[in-house]
ModelCIF file with pLDDT and N, C-alpha, C, O atoms, coordinates in Angstrom:
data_MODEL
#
_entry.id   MODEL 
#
_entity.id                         1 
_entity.type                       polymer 
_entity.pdbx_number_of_molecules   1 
#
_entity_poly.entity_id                      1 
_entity_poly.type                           'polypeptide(L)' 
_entity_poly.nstd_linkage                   no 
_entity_poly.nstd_monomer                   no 
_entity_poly.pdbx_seq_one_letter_code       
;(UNK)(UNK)(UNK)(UNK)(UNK)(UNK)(UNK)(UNK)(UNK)(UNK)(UNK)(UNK)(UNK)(UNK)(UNK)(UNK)
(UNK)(UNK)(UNK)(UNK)(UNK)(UNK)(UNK)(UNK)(UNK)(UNK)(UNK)(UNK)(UNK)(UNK)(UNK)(UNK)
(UNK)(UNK)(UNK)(UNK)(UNK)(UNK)(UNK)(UNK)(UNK)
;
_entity_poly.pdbx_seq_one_letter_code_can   XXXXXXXXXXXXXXXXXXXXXXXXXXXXXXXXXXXXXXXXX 
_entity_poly.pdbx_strand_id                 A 
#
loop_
_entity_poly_seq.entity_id 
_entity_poly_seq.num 
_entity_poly_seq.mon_id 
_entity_poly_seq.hetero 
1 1  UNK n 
1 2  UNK n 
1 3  UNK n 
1 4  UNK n 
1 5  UNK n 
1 6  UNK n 
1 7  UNK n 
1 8  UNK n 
1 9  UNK n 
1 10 UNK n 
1 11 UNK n 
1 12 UNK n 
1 13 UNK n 
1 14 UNK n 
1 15 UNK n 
1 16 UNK n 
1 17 UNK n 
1 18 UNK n 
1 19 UNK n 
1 20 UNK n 
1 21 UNK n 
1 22 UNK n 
1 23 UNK n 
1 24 UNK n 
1 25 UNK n 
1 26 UNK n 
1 27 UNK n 
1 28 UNK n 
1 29 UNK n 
1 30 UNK n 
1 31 UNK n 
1 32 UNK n 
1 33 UNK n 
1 34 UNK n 
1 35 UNK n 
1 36 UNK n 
1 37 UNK n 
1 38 UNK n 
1 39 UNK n 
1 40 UNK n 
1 41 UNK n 
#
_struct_asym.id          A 
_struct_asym.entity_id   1 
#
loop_
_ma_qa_metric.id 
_ma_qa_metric.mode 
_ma_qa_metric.name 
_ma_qa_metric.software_group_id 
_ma_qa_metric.type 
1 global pLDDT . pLDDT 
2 local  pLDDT . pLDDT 
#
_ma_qa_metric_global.metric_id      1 
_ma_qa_metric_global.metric_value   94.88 
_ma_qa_metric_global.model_id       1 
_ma_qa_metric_global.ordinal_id     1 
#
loop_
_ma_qa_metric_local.label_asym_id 
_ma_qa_metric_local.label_comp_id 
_ma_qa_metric_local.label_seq_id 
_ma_qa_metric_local.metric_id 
_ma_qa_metric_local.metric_value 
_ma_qa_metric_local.model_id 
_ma_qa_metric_local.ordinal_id 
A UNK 1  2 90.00 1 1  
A UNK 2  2 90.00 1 2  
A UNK 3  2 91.00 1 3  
A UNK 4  2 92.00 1 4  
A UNK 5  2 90.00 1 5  
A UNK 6  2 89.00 1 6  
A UNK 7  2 89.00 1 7  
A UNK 8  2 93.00 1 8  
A UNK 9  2 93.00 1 9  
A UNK 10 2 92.00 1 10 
A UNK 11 2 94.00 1 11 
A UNK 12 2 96.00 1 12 
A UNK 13 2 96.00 1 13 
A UNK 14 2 95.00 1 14 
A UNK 15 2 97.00 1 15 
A UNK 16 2 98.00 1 16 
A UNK 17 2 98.00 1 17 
A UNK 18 2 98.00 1 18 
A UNK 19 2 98.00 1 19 
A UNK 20 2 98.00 1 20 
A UNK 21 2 98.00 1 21 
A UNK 22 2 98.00 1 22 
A UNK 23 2 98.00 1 23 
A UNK 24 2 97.00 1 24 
A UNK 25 2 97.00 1 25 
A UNK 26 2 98.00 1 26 
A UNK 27 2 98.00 1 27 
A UNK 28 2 98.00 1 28 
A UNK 29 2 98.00 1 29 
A UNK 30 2 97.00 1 30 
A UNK 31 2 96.00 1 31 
A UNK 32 2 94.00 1 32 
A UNK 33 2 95.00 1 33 
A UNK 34 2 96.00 1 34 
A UNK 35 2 92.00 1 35 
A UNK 36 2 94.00 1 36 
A UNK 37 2 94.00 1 37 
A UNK 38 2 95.00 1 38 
A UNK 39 2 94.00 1 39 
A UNK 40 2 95.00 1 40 
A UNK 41 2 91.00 1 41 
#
loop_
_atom_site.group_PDB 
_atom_site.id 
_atom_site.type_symbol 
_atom_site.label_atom_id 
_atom_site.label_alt_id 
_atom_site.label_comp_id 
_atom_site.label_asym_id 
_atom_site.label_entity_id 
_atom_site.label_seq_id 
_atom_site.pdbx_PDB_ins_code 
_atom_site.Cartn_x 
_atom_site.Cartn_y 
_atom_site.Cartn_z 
_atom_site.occupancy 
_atom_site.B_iso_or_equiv 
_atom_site.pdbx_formal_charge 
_atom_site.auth_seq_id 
_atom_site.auth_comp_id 
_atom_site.auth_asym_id 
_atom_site.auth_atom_id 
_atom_site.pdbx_PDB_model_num 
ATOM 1   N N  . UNK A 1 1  ? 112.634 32.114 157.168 1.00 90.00 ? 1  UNK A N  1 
ATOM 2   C CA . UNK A 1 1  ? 112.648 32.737 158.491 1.00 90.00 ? 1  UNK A CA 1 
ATOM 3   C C  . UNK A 1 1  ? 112.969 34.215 158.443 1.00 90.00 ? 1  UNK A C  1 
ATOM 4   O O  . UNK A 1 1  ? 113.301 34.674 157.350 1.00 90.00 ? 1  UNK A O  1 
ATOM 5   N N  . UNK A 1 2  ? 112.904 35.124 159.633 1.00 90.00 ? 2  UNK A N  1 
ATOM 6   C CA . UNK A 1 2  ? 113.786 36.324 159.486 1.00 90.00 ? 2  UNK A CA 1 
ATOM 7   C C  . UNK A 1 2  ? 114.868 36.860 158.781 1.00 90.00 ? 2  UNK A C  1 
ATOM 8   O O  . UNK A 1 2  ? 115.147 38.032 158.530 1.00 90.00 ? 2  UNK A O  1 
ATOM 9   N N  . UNK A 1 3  ? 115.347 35.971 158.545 1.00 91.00 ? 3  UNK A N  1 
ATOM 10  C CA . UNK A 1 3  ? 116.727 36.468 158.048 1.00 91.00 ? 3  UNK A CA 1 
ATOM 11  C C  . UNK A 1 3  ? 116.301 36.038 156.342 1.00 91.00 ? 3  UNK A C  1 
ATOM 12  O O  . UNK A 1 3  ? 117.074 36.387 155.450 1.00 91.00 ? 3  UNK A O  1 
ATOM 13  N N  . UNK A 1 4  ? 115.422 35.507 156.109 1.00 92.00 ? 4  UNK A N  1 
ATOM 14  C CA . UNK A 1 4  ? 115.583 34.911 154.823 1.00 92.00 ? 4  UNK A CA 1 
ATOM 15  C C  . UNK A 1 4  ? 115.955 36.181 153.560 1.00 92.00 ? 4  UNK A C  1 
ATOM 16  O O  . UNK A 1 4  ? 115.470 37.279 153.834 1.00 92.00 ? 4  UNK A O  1 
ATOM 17  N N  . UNK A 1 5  ? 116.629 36.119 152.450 1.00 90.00 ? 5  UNK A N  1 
ATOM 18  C CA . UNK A 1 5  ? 117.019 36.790 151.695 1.00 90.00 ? 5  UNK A CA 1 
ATOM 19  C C  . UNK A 1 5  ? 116.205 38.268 151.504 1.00 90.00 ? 5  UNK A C  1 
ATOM 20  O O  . UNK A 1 5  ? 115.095 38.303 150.972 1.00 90.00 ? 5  UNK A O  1 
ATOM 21  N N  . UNK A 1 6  ? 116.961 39.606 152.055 1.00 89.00 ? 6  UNK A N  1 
ATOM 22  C CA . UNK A 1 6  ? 115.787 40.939 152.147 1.00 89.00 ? 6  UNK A CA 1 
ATOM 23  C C  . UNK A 1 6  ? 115.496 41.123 150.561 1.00 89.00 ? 6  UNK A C  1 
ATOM 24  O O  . UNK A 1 6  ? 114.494 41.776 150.271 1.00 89.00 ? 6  UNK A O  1 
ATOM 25  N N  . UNK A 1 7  ? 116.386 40.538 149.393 1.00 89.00 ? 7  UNK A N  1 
ATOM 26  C CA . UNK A 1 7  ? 116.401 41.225 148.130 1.00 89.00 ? 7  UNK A CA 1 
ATOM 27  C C  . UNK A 1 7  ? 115.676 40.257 147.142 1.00 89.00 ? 7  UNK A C  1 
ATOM 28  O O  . UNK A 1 7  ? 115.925 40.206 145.937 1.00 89.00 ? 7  UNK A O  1 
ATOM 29  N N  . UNK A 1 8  ? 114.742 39.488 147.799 1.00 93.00 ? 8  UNK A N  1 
ATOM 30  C CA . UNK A 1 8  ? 114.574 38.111 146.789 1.00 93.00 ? 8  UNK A CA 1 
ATOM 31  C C  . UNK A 1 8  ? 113.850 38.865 145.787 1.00 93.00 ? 8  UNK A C  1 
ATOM 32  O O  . UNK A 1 8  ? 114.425 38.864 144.699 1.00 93.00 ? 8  UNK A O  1 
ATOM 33  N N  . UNK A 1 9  ? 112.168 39.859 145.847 1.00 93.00 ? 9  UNK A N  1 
ATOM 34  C CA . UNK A 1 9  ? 111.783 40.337 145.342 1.00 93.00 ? 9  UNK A CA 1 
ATOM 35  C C  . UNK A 1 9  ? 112.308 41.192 144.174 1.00 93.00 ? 9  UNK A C  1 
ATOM 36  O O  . UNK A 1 9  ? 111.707 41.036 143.111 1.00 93.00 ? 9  UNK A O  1 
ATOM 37  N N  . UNK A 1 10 ? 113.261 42.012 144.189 1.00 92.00 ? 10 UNK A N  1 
ATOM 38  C CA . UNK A 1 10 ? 114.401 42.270 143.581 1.00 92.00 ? 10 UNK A CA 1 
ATOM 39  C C  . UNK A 1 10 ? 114.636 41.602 142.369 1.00 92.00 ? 10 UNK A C  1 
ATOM 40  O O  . UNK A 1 10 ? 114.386 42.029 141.242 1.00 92.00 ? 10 UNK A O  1 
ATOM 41  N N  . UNK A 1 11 ? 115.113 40.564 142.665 1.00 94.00 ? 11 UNK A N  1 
ATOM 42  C CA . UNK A 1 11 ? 116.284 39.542 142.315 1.00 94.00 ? 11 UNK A CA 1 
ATOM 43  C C  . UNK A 1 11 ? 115.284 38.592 141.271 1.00 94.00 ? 11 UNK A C  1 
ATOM 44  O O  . UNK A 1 11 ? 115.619 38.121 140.184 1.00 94.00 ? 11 UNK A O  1 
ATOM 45  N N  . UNK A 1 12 ? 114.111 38.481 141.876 1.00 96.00 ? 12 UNK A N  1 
ATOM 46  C CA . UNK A 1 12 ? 113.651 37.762 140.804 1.00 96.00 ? 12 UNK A CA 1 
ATOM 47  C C  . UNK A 1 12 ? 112.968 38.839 139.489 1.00 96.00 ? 12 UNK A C  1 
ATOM 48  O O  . UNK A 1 12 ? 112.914 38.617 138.279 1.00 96.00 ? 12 UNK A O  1 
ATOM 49  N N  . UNK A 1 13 ? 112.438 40.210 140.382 1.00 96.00 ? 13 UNK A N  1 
ATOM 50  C CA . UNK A 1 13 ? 112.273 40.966 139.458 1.00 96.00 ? 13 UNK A CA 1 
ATOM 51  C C  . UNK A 1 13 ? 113.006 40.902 137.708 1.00 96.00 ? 13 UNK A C  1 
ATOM 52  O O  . UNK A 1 13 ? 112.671 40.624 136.557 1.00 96.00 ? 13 UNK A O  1 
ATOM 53  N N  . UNK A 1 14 ? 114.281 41.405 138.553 1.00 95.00 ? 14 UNK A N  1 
ATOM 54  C CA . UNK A 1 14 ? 115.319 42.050 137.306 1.00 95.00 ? 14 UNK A CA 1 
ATOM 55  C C  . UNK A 1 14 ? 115.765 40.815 136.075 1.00 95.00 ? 14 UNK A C  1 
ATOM 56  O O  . UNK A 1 14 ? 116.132 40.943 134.907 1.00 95.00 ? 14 UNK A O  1 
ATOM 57  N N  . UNK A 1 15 ? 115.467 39.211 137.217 1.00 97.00 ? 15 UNK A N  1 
ATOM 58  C CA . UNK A 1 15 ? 115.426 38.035 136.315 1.00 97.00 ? 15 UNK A CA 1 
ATOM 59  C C  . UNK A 1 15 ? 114.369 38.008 135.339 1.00 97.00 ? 15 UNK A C  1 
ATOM 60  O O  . UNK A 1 15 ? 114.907 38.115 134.237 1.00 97.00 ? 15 UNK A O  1 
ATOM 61  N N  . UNK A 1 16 ? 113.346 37.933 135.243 1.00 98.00 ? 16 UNK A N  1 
ATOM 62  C CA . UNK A 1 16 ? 112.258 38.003 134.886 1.00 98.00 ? 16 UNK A CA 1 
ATOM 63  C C  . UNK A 1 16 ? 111.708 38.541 133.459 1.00 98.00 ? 16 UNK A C  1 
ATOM 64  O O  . UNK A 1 16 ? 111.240 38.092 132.412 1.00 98.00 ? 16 UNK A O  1 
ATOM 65  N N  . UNK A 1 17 ? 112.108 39.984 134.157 1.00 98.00 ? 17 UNK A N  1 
ATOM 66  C CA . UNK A 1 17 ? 112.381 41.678 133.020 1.00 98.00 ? 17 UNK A CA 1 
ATOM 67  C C  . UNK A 1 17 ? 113.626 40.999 131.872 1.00 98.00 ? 17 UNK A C  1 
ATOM 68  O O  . UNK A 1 17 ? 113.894 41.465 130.765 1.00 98.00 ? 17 UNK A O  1 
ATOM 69  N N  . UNK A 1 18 ? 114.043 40.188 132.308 1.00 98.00 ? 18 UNK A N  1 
ATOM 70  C CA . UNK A 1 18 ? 115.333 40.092 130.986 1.00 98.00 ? 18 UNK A CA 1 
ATOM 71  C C  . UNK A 1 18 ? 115.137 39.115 130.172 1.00 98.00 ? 18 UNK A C  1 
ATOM 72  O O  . UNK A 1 18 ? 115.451 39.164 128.983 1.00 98.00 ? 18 UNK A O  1 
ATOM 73  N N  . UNK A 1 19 ? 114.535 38.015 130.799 1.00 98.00 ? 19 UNK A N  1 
ATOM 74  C CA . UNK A 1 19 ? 113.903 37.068 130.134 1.00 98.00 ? 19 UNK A CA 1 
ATOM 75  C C  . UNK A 1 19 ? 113.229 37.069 129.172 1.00 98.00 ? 19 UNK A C  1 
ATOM 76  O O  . UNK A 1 19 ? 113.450 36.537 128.084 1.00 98.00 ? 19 UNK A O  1 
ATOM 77  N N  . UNK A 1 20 ? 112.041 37.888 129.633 1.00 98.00 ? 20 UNK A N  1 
ATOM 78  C CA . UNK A 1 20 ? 111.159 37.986 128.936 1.00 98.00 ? 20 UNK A CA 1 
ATOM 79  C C  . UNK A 1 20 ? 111.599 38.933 127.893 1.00 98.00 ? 20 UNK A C  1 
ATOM 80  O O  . UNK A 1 20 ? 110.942 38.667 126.887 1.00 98.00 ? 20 UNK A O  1 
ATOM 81  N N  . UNK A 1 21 ? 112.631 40.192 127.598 1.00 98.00 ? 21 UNK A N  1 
ATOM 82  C CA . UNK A 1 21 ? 112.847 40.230 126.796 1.00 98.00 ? 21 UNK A CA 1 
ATOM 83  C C  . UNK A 1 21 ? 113.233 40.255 125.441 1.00 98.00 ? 21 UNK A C  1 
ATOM 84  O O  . UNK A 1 21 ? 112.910 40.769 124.370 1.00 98.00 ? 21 UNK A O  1 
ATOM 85  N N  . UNK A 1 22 ? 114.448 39.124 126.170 1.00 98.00 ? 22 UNK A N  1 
ATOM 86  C CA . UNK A 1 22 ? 115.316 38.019 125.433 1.00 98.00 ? 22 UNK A CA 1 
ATOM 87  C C  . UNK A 1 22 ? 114.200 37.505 124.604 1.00 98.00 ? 22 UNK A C  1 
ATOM 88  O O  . UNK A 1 22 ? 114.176 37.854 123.424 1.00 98.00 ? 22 UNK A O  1 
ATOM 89  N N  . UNK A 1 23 ? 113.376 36.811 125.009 1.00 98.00 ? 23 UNK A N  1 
ATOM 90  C CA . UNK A 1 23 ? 112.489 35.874 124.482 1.00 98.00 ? 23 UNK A CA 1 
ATOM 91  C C  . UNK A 1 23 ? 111.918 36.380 123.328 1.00 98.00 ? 23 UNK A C  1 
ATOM 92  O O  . UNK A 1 23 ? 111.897 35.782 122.252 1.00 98.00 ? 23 UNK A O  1 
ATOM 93  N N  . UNK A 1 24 ? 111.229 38.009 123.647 1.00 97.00 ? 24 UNK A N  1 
ATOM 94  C CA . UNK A 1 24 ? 110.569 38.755 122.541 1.00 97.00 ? 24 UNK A CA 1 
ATOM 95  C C  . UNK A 1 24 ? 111.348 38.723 121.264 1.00 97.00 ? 24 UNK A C  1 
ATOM 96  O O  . UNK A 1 24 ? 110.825 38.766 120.150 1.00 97.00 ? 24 UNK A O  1 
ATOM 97  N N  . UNK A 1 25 ? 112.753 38.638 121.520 1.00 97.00 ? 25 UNK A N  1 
ATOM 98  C CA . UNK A 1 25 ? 113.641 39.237 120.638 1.00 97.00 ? 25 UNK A CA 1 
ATOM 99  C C  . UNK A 1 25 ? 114.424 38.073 119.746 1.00 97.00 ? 25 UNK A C  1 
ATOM 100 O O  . UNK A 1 25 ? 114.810 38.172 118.581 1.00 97.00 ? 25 UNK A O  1 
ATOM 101 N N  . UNK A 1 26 ? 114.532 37.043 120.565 1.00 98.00 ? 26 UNK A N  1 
ATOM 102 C CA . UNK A 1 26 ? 115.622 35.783 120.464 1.00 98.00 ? 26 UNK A CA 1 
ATOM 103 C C  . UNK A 1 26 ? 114.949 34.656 120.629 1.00 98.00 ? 26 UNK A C  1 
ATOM 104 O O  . UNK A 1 26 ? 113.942 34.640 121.336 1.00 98.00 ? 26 UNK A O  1 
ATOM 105 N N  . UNK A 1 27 ? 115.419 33.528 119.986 1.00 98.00 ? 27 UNK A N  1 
ATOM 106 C CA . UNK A 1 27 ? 115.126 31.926 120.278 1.00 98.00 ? 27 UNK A CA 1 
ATOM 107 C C  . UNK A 1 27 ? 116.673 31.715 121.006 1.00 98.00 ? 27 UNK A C  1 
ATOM 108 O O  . UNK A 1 27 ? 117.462 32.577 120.620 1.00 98.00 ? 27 UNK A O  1 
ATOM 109 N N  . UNK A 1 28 ? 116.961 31.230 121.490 1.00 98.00 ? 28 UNK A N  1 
ATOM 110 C CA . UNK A 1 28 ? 117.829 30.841 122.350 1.00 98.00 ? 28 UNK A CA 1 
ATOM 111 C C  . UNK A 1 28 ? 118.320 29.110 121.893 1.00 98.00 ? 28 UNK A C  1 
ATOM 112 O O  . UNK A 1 28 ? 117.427 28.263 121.859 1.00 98.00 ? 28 UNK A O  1 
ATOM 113 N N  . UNK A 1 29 ? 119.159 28.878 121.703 1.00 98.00 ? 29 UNK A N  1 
ATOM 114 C CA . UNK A 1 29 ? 119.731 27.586 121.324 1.00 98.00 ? 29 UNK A CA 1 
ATOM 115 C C  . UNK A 1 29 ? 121.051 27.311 122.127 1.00 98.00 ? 29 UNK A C  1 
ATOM 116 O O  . UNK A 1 29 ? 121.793 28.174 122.596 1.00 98.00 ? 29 UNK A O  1 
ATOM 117 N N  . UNK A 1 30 ? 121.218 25.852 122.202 1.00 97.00 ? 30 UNK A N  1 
ATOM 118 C CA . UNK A 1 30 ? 122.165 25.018 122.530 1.00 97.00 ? 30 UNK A CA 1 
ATOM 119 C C  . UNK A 1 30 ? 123.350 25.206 121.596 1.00 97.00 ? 30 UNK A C  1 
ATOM 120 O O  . UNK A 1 30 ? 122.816 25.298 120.491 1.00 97.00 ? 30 UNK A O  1 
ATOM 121 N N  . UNK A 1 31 ? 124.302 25.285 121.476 1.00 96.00 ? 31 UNK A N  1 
ATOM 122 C CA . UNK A 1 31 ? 125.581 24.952 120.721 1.00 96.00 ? 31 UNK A CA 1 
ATOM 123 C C  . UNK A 1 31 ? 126.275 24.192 121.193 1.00 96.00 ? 31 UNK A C  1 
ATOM 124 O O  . UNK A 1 31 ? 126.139 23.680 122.304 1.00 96.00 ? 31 UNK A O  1 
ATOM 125 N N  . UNK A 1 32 ? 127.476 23.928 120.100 1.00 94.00 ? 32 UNK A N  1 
ATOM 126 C CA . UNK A 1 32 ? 128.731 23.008 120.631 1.00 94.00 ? 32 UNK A CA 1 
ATOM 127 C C  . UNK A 1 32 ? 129.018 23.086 121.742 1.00 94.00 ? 32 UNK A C  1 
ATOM 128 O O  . UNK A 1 32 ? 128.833 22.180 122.555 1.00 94.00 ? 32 UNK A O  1 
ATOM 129 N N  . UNK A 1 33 ? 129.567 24.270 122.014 1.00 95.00 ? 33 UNK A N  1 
ATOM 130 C CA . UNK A 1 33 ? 130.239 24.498 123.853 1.00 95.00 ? 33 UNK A CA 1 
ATOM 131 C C  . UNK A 1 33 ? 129.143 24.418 125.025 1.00 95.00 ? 33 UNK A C  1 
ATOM 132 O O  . UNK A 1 33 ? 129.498 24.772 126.150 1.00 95.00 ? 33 UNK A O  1 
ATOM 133 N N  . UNK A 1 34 ? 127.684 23.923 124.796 1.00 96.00 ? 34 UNK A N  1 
ATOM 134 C CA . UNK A 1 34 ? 126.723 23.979 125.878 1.00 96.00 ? 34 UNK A CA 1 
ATOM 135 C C  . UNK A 1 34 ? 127.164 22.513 126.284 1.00 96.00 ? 34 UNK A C  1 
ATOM 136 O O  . UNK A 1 34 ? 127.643 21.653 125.546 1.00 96.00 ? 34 UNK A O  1 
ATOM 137 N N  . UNK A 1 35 ? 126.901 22.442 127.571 1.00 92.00 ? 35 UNK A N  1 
ATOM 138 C CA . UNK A 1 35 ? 127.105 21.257 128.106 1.00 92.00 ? 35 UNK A CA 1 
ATOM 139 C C  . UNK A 1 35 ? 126.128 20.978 129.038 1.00 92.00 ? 35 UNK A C  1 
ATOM 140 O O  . UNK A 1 35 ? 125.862 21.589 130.073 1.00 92.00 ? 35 UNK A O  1 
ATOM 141 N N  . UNK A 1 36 ? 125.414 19.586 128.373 1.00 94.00 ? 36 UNK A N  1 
ATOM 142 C CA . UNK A 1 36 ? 124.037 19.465 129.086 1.00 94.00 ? 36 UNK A CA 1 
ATOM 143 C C  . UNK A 1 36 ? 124.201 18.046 129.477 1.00 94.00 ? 36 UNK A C  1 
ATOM 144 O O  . UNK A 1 36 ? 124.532 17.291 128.563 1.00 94.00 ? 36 UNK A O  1 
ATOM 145 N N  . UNK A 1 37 ? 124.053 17.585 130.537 1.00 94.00 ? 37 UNK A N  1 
ATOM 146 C CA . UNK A 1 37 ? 124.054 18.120 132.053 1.00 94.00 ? 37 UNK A CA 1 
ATOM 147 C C  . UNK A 1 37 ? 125.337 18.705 132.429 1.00 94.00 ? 37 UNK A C  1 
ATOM 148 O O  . UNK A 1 37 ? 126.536 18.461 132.293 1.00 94.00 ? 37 UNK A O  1 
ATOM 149 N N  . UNK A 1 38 ? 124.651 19.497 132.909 1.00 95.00 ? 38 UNK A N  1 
ATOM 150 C CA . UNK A 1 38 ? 126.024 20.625 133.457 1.00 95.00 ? 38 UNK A CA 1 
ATOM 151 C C  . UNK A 1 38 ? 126.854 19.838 134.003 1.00 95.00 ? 38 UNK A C  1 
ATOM 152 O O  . UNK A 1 38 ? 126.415 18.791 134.480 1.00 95.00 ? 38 UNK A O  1 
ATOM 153 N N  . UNK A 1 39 ? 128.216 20.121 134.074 1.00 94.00 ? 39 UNK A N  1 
ATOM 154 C CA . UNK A 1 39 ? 129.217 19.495 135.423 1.00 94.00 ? 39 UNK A CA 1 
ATOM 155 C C  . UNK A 1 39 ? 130.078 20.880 136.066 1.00 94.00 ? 39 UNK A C  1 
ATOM 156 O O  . UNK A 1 39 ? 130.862 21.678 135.551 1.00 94.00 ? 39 UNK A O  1 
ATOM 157 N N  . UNK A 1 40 ? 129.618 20.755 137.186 1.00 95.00 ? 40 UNK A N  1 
ATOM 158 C CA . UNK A 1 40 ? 130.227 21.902 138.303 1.00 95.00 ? 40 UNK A CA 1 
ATOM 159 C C  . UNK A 1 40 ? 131.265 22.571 138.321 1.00 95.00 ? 40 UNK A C  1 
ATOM 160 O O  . UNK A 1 40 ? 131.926 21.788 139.003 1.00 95.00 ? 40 UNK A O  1 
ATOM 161 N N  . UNK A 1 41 ? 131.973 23.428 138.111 1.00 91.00 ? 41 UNK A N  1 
ATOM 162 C CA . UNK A 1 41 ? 133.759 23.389 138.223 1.00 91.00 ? 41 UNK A CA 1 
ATOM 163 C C  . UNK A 1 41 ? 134.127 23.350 140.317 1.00 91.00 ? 41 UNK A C  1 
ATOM 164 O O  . UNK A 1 41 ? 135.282 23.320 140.740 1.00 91.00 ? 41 UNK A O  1 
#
């Protein structure tokens, strides 16, 4: 609606841009301290 988030464009931008760089650069892995399925605090 109107009000819906003014910065989404933004927001997913700057997500996106980091990702994808990470990715170029890094494999990304699970370790000990990952906890899958998450639990909430």
């Amino acid at each position: 609606g109107p009000r819906k988030c003014i910065g989404n464009r933004f927001a997913l931008m700057e997500t996106k841009i980091v990702i994808a760089h990470l990715l170029q650069r890094f494999t990304l892995k699970a370790t000990e301290k990952t906890v899958e399925p998450i639990v909430f605090t």
